[in-house]
N, C-alpha and C. Protein backbone atom coordinates (compact mmCIF):
# COMPACT_ATOMS: atom_id res chain seq x y z
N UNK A 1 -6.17 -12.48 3.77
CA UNK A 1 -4.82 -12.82 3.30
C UNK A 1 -4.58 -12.19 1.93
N UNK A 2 -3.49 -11.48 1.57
CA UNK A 2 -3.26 -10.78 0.64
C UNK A 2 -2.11 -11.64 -0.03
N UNK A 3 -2.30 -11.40 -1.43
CA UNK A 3 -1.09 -11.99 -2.04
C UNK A 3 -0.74 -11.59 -3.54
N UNK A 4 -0.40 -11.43 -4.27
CA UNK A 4 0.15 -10.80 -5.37
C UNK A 4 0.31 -12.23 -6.25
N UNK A 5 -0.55 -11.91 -7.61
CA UNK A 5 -0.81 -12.81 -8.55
C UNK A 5 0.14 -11.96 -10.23
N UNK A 6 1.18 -12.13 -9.98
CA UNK A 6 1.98 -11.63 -10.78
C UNK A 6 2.14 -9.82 -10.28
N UNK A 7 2.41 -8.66 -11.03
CA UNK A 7 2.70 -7.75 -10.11
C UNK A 7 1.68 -6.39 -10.15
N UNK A 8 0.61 -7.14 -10.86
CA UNK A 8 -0.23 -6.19 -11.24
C UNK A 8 -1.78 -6.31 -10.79
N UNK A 9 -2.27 -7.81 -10.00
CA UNK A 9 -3.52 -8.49 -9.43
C UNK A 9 -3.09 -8.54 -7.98
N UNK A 10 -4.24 -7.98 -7.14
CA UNK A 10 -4.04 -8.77 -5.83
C UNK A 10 -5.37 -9.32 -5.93
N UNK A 11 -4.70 -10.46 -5.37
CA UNK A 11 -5.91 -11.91 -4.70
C UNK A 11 -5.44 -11.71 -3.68
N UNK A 12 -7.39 -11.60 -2.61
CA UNK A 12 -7.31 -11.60 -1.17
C UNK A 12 -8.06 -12.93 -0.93
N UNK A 13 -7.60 -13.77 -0.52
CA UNK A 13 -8.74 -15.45 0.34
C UNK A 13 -9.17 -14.59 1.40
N UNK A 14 -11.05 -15.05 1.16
CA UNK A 14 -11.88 -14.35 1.68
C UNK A 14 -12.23 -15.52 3.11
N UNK A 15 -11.98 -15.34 4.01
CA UNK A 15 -12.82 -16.60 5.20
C UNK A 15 -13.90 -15.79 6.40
N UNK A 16 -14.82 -14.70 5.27
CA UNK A 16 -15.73 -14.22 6.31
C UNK A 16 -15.64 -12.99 6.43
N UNK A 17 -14.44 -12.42 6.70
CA UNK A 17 -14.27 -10.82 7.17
C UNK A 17 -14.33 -10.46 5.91
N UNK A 18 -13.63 -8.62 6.02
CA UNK A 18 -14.43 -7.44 4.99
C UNK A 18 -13.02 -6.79 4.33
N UNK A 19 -13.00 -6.77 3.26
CA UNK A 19 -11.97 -5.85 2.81
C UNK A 19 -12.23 -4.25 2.40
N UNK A 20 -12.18 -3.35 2.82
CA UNK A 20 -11.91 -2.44 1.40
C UNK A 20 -11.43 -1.86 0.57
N UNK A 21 -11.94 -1.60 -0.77
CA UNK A 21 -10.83 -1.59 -1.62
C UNK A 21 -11.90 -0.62 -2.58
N UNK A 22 -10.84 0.24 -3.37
CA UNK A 22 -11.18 1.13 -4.58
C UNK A 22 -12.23 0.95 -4.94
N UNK A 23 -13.40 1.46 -5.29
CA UNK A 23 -14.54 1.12 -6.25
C UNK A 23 -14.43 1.13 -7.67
N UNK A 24 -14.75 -0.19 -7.93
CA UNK A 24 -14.45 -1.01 -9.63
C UNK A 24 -13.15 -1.16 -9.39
N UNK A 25 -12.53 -1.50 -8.85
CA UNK A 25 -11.03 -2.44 -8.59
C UNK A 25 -11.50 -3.51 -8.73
N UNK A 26 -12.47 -4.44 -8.59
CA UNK A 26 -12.77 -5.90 -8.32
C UNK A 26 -12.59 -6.49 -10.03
N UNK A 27 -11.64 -7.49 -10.25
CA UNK A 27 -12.30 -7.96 -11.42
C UNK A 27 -11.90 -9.29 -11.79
N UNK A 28 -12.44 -9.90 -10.53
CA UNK A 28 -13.24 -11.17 -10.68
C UNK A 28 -13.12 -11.80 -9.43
N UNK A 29 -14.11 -12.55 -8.84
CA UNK A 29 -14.08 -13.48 -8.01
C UNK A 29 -14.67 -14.78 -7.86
N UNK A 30 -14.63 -15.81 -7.33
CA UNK A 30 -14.90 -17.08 -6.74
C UNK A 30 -15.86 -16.82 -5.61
N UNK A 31 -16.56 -17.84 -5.30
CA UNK A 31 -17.15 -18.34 -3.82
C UNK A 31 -18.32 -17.25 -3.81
N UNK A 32 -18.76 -16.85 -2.42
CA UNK A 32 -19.68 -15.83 -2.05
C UNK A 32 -19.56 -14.80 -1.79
N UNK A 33 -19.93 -13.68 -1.78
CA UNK A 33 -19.39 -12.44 -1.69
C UNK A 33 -20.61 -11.19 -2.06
N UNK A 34 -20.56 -10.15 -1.08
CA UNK A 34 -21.50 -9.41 -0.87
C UNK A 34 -21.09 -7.98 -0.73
N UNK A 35 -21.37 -6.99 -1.57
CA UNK A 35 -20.50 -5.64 -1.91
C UNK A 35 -21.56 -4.49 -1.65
N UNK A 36 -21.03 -3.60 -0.70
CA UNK A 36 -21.69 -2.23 0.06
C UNK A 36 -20.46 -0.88 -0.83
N UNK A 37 -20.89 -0.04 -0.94
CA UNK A 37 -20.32 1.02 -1.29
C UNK A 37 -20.65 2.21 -0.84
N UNK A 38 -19.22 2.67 -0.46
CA UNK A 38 -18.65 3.37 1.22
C UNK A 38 -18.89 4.53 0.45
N UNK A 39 -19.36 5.99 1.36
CA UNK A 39 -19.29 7.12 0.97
C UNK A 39 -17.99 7.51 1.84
N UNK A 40 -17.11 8.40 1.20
CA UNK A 40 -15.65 9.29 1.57
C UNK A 40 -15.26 7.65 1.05
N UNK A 41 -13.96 8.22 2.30
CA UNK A 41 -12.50 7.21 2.42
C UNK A 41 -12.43 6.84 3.87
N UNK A 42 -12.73 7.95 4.69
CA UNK A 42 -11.95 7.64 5.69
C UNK A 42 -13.15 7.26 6.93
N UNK A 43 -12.92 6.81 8.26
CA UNK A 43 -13.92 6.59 8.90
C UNK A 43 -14.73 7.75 9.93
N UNK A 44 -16.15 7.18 9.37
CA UNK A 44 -17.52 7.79 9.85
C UNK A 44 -17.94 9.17 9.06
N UNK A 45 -18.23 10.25 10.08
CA UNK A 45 -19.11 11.31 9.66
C UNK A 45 -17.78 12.29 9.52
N UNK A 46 -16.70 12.45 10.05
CA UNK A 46 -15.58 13.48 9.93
C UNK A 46 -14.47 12.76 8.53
N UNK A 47 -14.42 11.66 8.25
CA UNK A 47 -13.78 11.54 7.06
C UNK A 47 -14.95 11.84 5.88
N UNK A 48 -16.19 11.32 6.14
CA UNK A 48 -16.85 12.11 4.50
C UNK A 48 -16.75 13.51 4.47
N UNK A 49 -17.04 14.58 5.62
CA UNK A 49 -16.94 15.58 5.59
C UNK A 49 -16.10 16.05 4.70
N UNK A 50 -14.45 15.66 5.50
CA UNK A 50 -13.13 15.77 5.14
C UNK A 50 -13.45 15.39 3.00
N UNK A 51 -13.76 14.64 2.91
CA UNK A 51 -13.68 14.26 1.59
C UNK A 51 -14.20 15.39 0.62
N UNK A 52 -15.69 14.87 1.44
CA UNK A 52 -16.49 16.38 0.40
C UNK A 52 -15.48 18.11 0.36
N UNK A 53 -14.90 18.27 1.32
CA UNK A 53 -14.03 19.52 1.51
C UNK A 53 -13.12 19.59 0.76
N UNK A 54 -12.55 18.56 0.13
CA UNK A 54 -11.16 18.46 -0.50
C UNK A 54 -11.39 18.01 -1.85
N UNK A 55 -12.43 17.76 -1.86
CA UNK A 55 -13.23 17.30 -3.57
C UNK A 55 -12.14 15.87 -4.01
N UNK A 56 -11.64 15.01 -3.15
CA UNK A 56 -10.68 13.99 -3.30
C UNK A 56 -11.45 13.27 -4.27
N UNK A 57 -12.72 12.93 -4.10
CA UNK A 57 -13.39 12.18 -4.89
C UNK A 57 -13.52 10.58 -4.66
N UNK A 58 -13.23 9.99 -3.47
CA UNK A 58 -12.41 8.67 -3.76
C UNK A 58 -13.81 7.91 -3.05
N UNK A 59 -13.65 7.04 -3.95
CA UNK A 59 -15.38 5.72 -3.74
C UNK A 59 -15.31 4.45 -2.75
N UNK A 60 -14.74 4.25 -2.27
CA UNK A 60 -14.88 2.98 -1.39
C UNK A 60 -15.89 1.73 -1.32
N UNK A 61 -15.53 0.55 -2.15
CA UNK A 61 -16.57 -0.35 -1.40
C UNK A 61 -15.90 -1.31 -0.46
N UNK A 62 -16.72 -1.99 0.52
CA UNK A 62 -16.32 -3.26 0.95
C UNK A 62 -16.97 -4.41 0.37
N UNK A 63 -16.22 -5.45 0.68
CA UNK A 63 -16.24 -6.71 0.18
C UNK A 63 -16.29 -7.94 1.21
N UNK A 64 -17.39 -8.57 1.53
CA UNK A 64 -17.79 -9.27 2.47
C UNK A 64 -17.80 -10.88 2.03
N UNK A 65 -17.08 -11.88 1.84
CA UNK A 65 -17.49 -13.14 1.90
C UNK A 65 -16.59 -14.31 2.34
N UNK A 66 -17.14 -15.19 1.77
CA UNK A 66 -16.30 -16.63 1.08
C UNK A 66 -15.62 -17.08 0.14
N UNK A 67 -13.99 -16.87 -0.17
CA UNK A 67 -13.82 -17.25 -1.54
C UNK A 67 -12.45 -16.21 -1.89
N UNK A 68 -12.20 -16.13 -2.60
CA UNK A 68 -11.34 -15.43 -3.46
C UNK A 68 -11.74 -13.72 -4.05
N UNK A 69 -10.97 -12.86 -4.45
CA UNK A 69 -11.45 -12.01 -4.91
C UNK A 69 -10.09 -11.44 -5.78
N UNK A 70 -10.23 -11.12 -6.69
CA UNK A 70 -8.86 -10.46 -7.31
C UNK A 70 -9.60 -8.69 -7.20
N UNK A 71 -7.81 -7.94 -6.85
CA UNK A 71 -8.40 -6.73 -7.80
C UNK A 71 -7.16 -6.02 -8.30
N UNK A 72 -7.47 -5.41 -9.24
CA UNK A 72 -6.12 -4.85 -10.06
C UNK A 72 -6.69 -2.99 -10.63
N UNK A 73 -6.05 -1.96 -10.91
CA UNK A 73 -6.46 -0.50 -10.88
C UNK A 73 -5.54 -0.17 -12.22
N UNK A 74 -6.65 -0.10 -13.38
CA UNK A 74 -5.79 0.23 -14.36
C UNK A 74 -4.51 -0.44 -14.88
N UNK A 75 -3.98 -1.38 -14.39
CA UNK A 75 -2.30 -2.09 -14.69
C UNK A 75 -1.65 -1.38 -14.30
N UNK A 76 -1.60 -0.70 -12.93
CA UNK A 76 -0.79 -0.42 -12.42
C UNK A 76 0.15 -1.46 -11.27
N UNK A 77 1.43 -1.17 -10.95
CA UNK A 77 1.86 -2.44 -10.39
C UNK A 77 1.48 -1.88 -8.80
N UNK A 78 0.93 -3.61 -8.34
CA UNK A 78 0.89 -3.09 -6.91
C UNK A 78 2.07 -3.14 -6.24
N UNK A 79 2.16 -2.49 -4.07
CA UNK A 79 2.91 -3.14 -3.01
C UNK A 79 2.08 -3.51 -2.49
N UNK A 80 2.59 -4.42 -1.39
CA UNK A 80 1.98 -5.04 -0.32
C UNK A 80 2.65 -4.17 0.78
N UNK A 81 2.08 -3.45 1.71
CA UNK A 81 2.69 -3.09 2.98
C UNK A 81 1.81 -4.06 4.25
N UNK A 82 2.54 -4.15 5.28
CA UNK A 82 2.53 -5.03 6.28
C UNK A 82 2.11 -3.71 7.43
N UNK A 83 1.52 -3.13 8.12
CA UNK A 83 1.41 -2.55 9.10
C UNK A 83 1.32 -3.29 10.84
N UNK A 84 1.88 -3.18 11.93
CA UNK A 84 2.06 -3.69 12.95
C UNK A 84 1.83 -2.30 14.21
N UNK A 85 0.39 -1.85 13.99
CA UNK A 85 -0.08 -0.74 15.02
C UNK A 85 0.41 0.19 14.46
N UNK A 86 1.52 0.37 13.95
CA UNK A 86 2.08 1.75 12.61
C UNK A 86 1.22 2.24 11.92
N UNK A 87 1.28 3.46 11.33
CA UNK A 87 0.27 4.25 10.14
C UNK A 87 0.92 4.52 8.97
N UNK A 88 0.38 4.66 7.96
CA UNK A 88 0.80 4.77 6.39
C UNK A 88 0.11 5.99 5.85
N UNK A 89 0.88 6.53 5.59
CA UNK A 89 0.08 7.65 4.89
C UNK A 89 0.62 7.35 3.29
N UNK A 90 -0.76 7.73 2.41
CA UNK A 90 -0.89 7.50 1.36
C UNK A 90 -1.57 8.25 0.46
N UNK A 91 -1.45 8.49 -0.70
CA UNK A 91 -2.16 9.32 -2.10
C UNK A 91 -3.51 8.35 -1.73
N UNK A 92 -4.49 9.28 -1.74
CA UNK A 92 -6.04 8.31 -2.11
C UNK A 92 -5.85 7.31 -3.63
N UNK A 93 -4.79 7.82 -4.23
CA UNK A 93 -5.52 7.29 -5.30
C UNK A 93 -4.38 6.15 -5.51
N UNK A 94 -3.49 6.36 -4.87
CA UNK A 94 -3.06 5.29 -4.71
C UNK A 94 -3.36 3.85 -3.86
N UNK A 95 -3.93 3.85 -3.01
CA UNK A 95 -4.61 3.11 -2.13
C UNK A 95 -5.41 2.32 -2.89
N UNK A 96 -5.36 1.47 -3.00
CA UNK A 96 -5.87 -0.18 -3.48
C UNK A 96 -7.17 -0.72 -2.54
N UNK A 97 -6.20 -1.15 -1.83
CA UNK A 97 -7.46 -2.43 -0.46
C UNK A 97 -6.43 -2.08 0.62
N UNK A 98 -7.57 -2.39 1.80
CA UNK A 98 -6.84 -2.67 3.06
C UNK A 98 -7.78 -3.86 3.39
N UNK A 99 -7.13 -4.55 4.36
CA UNK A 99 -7.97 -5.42 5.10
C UNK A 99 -8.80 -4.72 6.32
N UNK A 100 -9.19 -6.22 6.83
CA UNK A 100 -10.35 -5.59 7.94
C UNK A 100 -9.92 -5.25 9.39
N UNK A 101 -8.15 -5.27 9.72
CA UNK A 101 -7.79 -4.75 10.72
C UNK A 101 -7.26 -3.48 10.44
N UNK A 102 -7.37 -2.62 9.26
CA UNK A 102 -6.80 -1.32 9.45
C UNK A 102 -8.47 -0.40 9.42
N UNK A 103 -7.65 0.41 9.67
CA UNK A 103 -8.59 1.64 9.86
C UNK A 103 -8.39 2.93 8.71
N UNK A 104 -8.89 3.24 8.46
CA UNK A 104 -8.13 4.22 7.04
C UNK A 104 -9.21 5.85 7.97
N UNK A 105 -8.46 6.94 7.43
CA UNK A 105 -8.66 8.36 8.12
C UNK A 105 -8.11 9.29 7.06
N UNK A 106 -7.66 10.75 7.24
CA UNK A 106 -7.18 11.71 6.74
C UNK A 106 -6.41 12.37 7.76
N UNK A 107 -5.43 12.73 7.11
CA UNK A 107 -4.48 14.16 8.13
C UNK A 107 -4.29 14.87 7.15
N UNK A 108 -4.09 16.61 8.00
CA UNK A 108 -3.95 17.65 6.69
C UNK A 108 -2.44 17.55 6.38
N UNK A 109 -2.26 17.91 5.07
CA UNK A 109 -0.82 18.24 4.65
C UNK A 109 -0.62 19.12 4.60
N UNK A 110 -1.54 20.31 4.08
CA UNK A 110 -0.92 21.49 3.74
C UNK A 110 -0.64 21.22 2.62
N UNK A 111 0.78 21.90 2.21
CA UNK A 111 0.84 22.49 0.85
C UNK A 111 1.22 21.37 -0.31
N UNK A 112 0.84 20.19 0.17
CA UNK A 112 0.57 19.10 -0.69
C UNK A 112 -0.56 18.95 -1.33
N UNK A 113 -1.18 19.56 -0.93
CA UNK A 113 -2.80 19.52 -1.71
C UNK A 113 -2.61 20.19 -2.90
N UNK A 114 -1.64 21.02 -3.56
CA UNK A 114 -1.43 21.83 -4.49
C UNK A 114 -0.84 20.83 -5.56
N UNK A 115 -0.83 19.19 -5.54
CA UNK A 115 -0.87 18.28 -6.66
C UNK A 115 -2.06 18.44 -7.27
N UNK A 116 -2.04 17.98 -8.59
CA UNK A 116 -3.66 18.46 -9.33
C UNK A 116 -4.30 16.57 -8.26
N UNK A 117 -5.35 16.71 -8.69
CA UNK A 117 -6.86 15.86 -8.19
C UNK A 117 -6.28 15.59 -6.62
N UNK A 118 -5.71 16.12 -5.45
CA UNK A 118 -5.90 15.79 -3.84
C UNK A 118 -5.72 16.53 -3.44
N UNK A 119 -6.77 16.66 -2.67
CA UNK A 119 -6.66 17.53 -1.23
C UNK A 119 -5.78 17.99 -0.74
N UNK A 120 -5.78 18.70 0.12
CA UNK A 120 -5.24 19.61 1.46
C UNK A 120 -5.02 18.08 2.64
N UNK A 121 -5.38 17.03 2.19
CA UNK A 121 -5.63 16.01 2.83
C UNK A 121 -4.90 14.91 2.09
N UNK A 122 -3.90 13.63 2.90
CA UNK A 122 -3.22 12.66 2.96
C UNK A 122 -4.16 11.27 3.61
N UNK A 123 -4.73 10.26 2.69
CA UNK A 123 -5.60 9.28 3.54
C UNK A 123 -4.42 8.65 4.06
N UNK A 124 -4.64 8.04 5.62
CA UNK A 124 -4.23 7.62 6.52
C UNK A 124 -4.69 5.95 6.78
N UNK A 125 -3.52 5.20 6.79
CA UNK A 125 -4.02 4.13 7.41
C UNK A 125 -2.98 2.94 8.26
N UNK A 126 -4.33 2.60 9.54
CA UNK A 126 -3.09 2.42 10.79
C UNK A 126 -4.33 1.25 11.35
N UNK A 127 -3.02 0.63 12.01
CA UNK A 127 -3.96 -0.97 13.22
C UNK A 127 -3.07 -1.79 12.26
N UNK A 128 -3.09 -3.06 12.95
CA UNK A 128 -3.02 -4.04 12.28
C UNK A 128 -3.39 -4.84 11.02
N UNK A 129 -2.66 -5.15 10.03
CA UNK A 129 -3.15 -6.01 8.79
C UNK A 129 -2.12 -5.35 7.73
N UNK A 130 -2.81 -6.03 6.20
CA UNK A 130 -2.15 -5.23 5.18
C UNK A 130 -2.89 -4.53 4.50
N UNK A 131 -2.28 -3.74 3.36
CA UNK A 131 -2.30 -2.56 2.56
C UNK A 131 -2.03 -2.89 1.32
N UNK A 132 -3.02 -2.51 -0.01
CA UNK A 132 -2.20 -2.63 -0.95
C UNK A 132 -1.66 -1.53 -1.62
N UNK A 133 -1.02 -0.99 -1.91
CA UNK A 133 -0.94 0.55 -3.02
C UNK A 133 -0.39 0.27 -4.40
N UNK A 134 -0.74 1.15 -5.00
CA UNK A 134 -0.27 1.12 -6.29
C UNK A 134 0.32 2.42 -6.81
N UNK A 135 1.00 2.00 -8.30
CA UNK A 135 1.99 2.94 -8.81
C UNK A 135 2.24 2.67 -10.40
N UNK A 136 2.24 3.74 -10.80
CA UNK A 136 2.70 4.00 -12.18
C UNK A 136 3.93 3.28 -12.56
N UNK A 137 4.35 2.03 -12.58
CA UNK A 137 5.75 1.78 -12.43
C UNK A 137 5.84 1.05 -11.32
N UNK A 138 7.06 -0.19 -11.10
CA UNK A 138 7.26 -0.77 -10.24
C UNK A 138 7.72 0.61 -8.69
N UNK A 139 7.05 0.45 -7.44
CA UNK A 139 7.36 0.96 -6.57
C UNK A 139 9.15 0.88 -6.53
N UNK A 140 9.37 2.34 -5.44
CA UNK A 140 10.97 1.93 -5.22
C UNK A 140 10.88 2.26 -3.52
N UNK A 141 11.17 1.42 -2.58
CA UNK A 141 11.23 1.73 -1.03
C UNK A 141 12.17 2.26 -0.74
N UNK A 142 12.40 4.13 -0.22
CA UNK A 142 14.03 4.58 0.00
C UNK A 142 13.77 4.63 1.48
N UNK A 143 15.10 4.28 2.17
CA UNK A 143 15.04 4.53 3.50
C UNK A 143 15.19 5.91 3.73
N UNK A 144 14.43 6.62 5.20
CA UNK A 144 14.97 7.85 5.47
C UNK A 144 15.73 7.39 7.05
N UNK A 145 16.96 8.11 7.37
CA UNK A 145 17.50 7.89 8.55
C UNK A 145 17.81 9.43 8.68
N UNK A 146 18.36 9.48 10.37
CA UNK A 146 18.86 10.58 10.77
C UNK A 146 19.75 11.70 9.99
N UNK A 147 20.77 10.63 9.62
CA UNK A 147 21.96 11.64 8.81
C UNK A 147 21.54 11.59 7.75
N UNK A 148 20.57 10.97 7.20
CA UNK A 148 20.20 10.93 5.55
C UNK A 148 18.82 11.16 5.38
N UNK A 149 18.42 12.58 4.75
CA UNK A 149 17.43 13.09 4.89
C UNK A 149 17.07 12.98 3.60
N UNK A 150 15.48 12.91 3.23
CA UNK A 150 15.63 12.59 1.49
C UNK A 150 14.50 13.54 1.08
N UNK A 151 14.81 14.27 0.19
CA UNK A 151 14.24 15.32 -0.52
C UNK A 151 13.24 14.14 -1.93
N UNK A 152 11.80 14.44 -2.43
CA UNK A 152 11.05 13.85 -3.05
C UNK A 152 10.37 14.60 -3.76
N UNK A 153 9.88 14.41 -5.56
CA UNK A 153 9.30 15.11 -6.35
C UNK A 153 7.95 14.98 -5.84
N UNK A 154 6.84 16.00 -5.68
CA UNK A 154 5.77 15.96 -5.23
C UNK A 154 5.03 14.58 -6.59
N UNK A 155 5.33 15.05 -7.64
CA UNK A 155 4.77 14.38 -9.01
C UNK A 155 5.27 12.49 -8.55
N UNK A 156 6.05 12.49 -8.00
CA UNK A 156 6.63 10.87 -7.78
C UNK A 156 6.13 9.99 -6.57
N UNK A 157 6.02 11.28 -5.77
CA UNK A 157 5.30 10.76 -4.48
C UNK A 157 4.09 9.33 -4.26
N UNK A 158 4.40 8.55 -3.81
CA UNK A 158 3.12 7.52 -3.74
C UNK A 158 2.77 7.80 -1.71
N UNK A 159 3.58 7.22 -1.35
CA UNK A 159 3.22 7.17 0.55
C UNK A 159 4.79 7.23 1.24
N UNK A 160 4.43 6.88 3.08
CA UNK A 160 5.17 7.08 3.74
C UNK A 160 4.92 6.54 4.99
N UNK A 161 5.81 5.65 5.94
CA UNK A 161 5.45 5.36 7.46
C UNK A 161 6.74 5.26 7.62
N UNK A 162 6.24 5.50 9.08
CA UNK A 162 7.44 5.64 10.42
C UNK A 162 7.73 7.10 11.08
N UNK A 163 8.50 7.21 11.46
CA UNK A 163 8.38 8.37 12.39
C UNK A 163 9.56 9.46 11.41
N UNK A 164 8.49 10.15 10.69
CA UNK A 164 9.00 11.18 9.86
C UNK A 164 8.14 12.42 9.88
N UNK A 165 8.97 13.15 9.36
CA UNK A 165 8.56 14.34 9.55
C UNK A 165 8.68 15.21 7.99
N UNK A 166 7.56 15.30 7.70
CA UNK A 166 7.08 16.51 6.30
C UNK A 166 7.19 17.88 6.16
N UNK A 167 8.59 18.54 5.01
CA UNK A 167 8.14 19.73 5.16
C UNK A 167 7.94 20.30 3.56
N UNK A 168 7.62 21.06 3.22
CA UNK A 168 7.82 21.67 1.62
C UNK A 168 9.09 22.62 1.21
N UNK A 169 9.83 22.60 0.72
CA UNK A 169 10.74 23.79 -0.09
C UNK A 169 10.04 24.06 -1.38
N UNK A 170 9.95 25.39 -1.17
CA UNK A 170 9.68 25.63 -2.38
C UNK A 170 10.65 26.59 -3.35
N UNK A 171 10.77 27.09 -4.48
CA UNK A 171 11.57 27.80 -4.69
C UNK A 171 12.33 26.87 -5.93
N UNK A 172 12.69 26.04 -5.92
CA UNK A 172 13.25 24.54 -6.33
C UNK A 172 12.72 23.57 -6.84
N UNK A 173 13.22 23.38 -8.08
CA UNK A 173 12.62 21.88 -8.76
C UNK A 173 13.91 21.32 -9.22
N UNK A 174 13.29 20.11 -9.21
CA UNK A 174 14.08 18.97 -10.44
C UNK A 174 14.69 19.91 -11.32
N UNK A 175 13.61 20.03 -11.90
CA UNK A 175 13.55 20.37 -13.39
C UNK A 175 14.48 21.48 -13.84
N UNK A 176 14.45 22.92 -12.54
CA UNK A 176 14.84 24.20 -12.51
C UNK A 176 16.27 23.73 -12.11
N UNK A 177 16.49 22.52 -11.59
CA UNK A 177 18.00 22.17 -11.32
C UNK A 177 18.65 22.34 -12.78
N UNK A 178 17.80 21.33 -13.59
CA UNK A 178 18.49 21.00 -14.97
C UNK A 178 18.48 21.94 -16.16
N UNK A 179 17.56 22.94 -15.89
CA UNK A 179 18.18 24.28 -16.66
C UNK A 179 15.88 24.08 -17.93
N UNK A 180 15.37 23.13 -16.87
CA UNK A 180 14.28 22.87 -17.83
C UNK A 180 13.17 23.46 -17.67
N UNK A 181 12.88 23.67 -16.23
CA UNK A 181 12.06 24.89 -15.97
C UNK A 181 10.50 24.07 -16.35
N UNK A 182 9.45 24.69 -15.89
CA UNK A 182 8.05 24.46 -15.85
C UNK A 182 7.76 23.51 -15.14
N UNK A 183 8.31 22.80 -14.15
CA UNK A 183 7.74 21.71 -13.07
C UNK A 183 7.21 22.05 -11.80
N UNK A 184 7.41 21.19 -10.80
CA UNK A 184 6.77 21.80 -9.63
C UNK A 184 7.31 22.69 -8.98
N UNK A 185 7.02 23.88 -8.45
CA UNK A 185 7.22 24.81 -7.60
C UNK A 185 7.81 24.58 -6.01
N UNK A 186 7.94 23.04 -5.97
CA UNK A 186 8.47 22.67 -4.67
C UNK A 186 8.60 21.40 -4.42
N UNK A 187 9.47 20.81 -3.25
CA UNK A 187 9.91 19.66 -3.55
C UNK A 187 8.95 19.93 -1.85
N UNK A 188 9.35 17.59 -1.57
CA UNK A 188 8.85 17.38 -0.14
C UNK A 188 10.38 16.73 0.35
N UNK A 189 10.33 16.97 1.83
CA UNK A 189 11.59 16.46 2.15
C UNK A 189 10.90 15.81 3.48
N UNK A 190 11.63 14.75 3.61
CA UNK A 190 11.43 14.14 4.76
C UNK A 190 12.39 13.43 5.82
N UNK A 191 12.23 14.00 7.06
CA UNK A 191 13.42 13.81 8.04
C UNK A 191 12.64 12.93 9.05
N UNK A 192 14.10 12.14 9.52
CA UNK A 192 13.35 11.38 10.71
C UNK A 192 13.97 9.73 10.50
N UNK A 193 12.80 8.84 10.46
CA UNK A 193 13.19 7.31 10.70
C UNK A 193 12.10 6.98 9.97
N UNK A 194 12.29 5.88 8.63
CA UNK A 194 11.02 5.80 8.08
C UNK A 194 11.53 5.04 6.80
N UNK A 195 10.45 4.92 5.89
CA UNK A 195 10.23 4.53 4.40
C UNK A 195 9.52 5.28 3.63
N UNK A 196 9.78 5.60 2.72
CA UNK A 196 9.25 6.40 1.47
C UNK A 196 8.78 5.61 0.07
N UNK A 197 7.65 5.62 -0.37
CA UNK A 197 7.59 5.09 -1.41
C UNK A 197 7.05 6.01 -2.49
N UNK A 198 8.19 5.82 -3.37
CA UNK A 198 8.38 6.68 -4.81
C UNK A 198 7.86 5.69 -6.01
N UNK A 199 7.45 6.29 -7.32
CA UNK A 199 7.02 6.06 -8.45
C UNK A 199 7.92 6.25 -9.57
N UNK A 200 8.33 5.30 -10.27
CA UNK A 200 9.10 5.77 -11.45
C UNK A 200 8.28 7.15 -12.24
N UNK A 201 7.34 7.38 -12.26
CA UNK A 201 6.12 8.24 -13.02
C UNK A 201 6.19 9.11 -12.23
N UNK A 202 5.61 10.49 -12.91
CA UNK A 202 5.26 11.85 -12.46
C UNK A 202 3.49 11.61 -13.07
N UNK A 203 3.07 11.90 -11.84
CA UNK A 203 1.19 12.53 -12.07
C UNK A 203 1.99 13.61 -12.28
N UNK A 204 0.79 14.54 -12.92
CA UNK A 204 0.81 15.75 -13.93
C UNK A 204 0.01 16.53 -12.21
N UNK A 205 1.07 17.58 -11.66
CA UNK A 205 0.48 18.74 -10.73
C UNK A 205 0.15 19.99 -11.34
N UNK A 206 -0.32 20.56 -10.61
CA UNK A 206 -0.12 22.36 -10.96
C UNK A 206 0.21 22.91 -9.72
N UNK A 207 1.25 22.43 -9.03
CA UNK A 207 1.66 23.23 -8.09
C UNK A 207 2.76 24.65 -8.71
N UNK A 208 3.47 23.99 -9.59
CA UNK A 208 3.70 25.35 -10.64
C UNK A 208 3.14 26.43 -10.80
N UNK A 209 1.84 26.87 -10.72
CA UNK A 209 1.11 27.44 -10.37
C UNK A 209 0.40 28.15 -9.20
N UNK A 210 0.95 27.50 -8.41
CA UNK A 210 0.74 27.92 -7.02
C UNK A 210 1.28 28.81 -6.71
């Protein structure tokens, strides 16, 4: 059970099953509790691969007990997403905890990997349960629909579910709109049926460079 202890702690009530969540996210718990630490992100022998390939870097432990557990990533504010057999795609480093009915993986992006610290690779996560993510800034949820297609700063980007579809423009920035020049080399746009979750904050890319 996930729950939000003001907007910056999640407390999960532990009754047995396994969470995982960020390594050194934990900071503090109650009751019993027993901690393994996951190599990659994603599951088995083709997500460490995937990891080591993309130099993502991202540590995983699980968390096994009785009791309470808080965890919070720097003061950043968390979401709670709800998944129902749906998938989430997400920044590794945004990714918090999942519970013990999702499954977490990788899909390639392509020319998203050209943010500085991620991969060529988007961690994935799908099945039943929740999600926590986090963000520089309170999250903002934009809808995408048919007639309303929504163009996104790679630098703002946090995640995405539902049935959408990813492409890159490049050529175009924010920034080059406003006469300011030196930002990213390309925006993400996304068409389809879905949710987008944006960051008041820009991570620092070098897709500029690309």
């Amino acid at each position: 059970m996930f729950r939000l202890q003001g907007s910056k702690v999640l407390a999960v009530d532990m009754t047995g099953d396994a969470v995982k969540a960020k390594n050194g996210s934990m900071v503090a718990y109650d009751g019993q509790m027993t901690f393994k630490k996951l190599s990659g992100g994603g599951e088995g022998l083709r997500g460490m691969v995937t990891r080591r390939l993309t130099g993502e870097q991202m540590t995983v432990m699980e968390v096994t007990g009785q009791g309470i557990c808080w965890f919070a990533d720097r003061a950043s504010e968390i979401s709670l997403v709800g998944l129902q057999g749906d998938k989430l795609y997400v920044e590794s480093s945004n990714l918090l905890a999942t519970d013990a009915g999702l499954r977490t993986g990788t899909t390639f992006t392509g020319m998203r990997g050209a943010s500085q610290g991620n991969g060529l690779f988007t961690t994935t996560v799908e099945g039943h349960g929740q999600a926590a993510i986090t963000s520089d800034g309170p999250a903002v949820v934009l809808r995408v629909s048919p007639q309303y297609p929504l163009t996104v700063d790679p630098g703002a980007y946090v995640a995405h579910q539902g049935n959408l579809r990813q492409s890159f423009q490049s050529g175009v920035t924010f920034r080059t709109l406003l006469g300011e020049g030196g930002g990213e080399a390309f925006q993400i746009r996304f068409e389809g049926d879905g949710l987008v979750y944006v960051q008041p904050s820009e991570r620092n890319t070098i897709a500029g460079d690309v």
